[in-house]
C-alpha atoms as a PDB file:
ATOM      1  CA  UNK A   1      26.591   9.549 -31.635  1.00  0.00           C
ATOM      2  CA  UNK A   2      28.706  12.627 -30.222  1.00  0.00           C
ATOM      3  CA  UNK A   3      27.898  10.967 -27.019  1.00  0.00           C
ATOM      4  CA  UNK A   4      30.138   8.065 -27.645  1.00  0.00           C
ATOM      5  CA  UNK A   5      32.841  10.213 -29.804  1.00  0.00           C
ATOM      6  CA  UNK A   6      35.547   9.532 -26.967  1.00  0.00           C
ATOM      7  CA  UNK A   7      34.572   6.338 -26.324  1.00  0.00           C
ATOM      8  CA  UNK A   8      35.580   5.435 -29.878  1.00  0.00           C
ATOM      9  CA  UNK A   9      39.012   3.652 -30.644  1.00  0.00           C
ATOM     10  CA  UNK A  10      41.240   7.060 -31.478  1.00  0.00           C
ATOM     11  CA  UNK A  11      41.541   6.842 -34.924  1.00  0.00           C
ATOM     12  CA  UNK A  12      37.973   7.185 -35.279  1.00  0.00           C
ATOM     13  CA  UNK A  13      37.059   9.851 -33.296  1.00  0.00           C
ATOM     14  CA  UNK A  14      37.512  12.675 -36.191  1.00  0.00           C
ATOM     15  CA  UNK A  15      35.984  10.678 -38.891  1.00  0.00           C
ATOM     16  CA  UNK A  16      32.230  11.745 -40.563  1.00  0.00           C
ATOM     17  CA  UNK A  17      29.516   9.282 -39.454  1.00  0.00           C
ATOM     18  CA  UNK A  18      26.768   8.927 -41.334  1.00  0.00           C
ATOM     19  CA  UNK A  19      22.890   7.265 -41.442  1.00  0.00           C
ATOM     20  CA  UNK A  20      23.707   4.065 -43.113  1.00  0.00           C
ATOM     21  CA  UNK A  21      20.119   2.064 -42.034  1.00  0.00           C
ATOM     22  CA  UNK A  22      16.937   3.411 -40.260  1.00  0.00           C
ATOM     23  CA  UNK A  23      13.790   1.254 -38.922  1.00  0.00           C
ATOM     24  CA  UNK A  24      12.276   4.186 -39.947  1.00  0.00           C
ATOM     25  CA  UNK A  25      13.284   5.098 -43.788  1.00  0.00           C
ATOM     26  CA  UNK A  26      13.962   1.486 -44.046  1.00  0.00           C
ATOM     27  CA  UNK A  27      11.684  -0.826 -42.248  1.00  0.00           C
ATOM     28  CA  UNK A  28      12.211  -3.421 -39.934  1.00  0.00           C
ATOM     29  CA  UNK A  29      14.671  -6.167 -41.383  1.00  0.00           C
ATOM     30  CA  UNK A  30      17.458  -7.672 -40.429  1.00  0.00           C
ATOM     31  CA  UNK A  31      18.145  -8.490 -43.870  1.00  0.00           C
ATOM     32  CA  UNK A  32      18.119  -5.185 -44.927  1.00  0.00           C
ATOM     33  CA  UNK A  33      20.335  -3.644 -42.104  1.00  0.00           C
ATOM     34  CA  UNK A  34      23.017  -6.674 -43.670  1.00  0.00           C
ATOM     35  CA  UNK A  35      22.734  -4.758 -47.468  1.00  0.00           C
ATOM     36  CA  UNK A  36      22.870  -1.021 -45.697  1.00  0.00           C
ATOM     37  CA  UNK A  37      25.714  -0.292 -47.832  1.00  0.00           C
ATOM     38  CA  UNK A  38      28.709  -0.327 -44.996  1.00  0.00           C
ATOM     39  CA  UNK A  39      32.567  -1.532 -46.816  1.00  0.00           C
ATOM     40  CA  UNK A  40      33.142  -4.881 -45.163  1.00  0.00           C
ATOM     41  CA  UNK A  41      36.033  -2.866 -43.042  1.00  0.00           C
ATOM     42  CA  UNK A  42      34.004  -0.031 -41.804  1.00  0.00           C
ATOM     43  CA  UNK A  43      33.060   0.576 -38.140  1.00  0.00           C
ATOM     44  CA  UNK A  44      29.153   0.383 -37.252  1.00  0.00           C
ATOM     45  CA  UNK A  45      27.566   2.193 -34.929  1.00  0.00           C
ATOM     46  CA  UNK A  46      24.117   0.090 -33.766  1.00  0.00           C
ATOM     47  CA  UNK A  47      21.930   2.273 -31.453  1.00  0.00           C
ATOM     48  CA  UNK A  48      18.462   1.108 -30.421  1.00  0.00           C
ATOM     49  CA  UNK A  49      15.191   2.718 -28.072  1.00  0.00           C
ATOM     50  CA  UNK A  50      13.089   0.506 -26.662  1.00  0.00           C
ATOM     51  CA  UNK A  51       9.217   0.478 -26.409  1.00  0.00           C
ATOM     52  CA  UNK A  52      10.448   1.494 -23.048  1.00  0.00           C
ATOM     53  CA  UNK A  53      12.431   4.713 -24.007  1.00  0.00           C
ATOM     54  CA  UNK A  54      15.709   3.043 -23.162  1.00  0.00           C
ATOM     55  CA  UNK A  55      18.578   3.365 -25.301  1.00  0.00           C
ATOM     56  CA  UNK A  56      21.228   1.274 -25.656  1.00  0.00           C
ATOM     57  CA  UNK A  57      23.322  -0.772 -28.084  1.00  0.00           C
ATOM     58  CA  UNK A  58      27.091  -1.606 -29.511  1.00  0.00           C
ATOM     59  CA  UNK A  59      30.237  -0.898 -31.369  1.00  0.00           C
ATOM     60  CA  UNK A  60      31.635  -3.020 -34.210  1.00  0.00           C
ATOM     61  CA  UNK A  61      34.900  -2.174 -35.511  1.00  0.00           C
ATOM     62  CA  UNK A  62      34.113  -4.206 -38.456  1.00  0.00           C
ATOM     63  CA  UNK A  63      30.996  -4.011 -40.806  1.00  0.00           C
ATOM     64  CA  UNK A  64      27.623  -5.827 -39.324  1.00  0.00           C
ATOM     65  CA  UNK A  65      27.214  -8.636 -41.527  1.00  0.00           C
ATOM     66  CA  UNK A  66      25.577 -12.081 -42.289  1.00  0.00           C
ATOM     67  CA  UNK A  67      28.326 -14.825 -40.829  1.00  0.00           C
ATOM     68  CA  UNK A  68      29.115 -18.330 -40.439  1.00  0.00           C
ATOM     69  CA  UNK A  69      30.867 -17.496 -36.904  1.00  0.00           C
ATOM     70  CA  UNK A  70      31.714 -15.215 -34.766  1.00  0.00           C
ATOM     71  CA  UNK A  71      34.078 -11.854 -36.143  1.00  0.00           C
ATOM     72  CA  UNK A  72      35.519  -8.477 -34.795  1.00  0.00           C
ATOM     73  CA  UNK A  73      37.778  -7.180 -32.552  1.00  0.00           C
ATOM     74  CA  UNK A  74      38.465  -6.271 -28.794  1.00  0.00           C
ATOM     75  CA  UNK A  75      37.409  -2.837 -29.484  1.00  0.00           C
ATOM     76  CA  UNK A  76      33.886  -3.952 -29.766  1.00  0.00           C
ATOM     77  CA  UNK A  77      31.952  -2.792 -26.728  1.00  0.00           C
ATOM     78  CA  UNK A  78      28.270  -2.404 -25.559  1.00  0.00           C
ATOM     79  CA  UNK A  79      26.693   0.584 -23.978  1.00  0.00           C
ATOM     80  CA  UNK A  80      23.301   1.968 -22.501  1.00  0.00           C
ATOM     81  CA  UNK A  81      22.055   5.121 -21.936  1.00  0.00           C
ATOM     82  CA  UNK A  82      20.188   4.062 -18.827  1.00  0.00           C
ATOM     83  CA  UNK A  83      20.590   6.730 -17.262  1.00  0.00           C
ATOM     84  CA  UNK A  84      23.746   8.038 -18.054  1.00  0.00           C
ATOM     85  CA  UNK A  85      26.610   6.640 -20.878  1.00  0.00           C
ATOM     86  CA  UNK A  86      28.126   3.114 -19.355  1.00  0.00           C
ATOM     87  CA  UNK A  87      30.183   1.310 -21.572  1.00  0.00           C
ATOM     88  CA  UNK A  88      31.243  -2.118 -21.420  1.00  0.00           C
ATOM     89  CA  UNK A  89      34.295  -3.304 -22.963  1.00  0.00           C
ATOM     90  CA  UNK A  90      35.682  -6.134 -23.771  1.00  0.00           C
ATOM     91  CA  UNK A  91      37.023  -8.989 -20.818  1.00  0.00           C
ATOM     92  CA  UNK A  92      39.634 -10.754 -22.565  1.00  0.00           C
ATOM     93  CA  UNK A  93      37.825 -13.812 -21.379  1.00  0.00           C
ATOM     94  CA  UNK A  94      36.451 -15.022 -24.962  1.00  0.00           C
ATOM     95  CA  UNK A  95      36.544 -13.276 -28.857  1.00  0.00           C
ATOM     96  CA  UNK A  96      32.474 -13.878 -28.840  1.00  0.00           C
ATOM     97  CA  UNK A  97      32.272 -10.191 -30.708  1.00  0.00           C
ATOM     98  CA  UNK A  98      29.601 -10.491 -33.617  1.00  0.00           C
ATOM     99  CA  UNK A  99      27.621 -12.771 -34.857  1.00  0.00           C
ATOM    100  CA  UNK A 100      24.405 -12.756 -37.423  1.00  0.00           C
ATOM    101  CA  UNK A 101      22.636 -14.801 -39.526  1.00  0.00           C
ATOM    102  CA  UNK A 102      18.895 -13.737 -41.589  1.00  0.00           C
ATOM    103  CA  UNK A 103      17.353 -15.276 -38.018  1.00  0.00           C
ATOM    104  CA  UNK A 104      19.600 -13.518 -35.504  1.00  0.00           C
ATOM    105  CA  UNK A 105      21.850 -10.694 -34.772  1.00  0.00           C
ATOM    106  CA  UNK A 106      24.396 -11.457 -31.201  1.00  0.00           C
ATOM    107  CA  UNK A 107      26.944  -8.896 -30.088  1.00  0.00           C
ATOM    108  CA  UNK A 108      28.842 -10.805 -26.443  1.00  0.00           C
ATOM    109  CA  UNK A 109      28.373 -14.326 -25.556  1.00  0.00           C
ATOM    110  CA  UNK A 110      29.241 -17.182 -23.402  1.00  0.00           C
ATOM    111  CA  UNK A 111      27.234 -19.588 -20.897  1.00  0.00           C
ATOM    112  CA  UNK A 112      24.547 -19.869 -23.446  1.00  0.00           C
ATOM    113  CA  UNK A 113      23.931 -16.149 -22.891  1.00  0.00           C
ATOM    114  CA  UNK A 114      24.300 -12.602 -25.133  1.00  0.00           C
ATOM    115  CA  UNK A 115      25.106  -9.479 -24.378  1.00  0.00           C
ATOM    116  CA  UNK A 116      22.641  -8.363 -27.432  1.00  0.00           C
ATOM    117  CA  UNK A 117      20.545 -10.179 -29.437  1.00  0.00           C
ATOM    118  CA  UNK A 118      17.844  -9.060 -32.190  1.00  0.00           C
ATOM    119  CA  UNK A 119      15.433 -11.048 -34.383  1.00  0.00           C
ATOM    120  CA  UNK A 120      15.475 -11.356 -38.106  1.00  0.00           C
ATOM    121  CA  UNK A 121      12.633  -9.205 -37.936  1.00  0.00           C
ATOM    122  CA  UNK A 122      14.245  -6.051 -35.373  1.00  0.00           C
ATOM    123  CA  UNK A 123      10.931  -6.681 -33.135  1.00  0.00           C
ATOM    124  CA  UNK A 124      12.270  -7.722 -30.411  1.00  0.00           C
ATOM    125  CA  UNK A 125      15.785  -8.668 -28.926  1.00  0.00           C
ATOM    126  CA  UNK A 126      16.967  -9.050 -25.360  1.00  0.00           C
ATOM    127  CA  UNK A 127      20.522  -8.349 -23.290  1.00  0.00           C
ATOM    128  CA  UNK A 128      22.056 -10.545 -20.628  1.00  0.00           C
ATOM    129  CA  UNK A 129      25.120 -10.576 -18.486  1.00  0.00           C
ATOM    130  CA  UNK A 130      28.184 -12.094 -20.532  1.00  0.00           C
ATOM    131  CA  UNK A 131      31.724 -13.387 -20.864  1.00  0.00           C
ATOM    132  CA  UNK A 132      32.522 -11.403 -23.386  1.00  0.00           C
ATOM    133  CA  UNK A 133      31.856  -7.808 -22.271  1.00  0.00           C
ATOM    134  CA  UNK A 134      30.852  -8.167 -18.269  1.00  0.00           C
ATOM    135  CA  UNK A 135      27.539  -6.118 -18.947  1.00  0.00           C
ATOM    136  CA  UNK A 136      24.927  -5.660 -17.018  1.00  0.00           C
ATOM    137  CA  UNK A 137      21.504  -5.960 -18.974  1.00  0.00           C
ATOM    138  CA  UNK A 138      21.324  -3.015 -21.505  1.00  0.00           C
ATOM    139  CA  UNK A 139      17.293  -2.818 -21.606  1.00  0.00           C
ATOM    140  CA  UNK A 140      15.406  -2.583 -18.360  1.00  0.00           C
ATOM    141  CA  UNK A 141      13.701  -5.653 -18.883  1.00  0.00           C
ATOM    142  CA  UNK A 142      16.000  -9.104 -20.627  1.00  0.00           C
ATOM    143  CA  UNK A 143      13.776  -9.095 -23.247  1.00  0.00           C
ATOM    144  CA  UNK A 144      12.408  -5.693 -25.191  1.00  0.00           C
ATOM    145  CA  UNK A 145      10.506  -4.830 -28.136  1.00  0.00           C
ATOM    146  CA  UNK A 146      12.562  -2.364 -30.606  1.00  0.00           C
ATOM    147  CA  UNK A 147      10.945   1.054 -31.262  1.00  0.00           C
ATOM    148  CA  UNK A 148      13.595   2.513 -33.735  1.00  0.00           C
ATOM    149  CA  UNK A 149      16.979   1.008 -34.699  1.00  0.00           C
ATOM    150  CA  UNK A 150      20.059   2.650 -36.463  1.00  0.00           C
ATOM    151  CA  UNK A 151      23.182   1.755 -37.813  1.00  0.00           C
ATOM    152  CA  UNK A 152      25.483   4.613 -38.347  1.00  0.00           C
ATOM    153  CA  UNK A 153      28.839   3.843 -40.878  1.00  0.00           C
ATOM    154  CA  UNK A 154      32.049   6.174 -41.135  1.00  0.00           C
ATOM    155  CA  UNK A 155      31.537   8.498 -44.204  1.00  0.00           C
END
């Protein structure tokens, strides 16, 4: 998290984060991670390792929810750790920010391909190249198993 401190939009980067959802205090659910407790208009931090050791993951300005469609903002963005901070922000190109249902979490989209996506269960998820954000893959491999998963809420 203090990593990504000045990547964060400016009015944010003061503000208290805090552990709203853990795979490991609170299991591996994607339903779960929806009733973490974040108000509908605070930011979430999502940061995920890899069975590989990667790390990687994405910035909503807005809450991670359950939705019907797509939501958020151009200051969403998607970064990896692999080997040092990249970020990828927004193109301009589509408003494909957020999207998640009990099934399936995306984060980037376009051409039938996501920037980040996760299973209803947070086993496994994968990361493509996409309209939305320009990203290269986040994970080593397009598809990886989660090891631990967090999503971290302002205070």
């Amino acid at each position: 998290v203090p990593q990504l401190g000045p990547q964060l939009p400016p009015r944010l980067t003061e503000q208290p984060w805090h552990l709203l959802y853990s795979t490991a205090r609170d299991g591996f659910s994607l339903r779960t991670l929806y009733r973490s407790g974040a108000r509908p208009d605070s930011p979430a931090l999502l940061l995920i390792r890899d069975t590989e050791a990667q790390a990687f993951g994405a910035f909503s300005a807005s809450a991670i929810r359950s939705s019907s469609g797509f939501y958020g903002t151009g200051e969403t963005f998607l970064f990896s750790f692999c080997p040092e901070l990249k970020v990828f922000r927004w193109t301009g190109r589509n408003d494909f920010f957020v999207k998640g249902d009990v099934n399936l979490l995306m984060v980037g989209g376009g051409s039938g391909r996501f920037g980040l996506w996760l299973d209803g269960d947070l086993h496994r998820g994968g990361s493509q190249p996409c309209d939305t954000f320009d990203n290269e893959p986040l994970s080593h491999r397009e598809e990886f198993c989660v090891q631990d998963l967090e999503v971290w809420g302002l205070a």
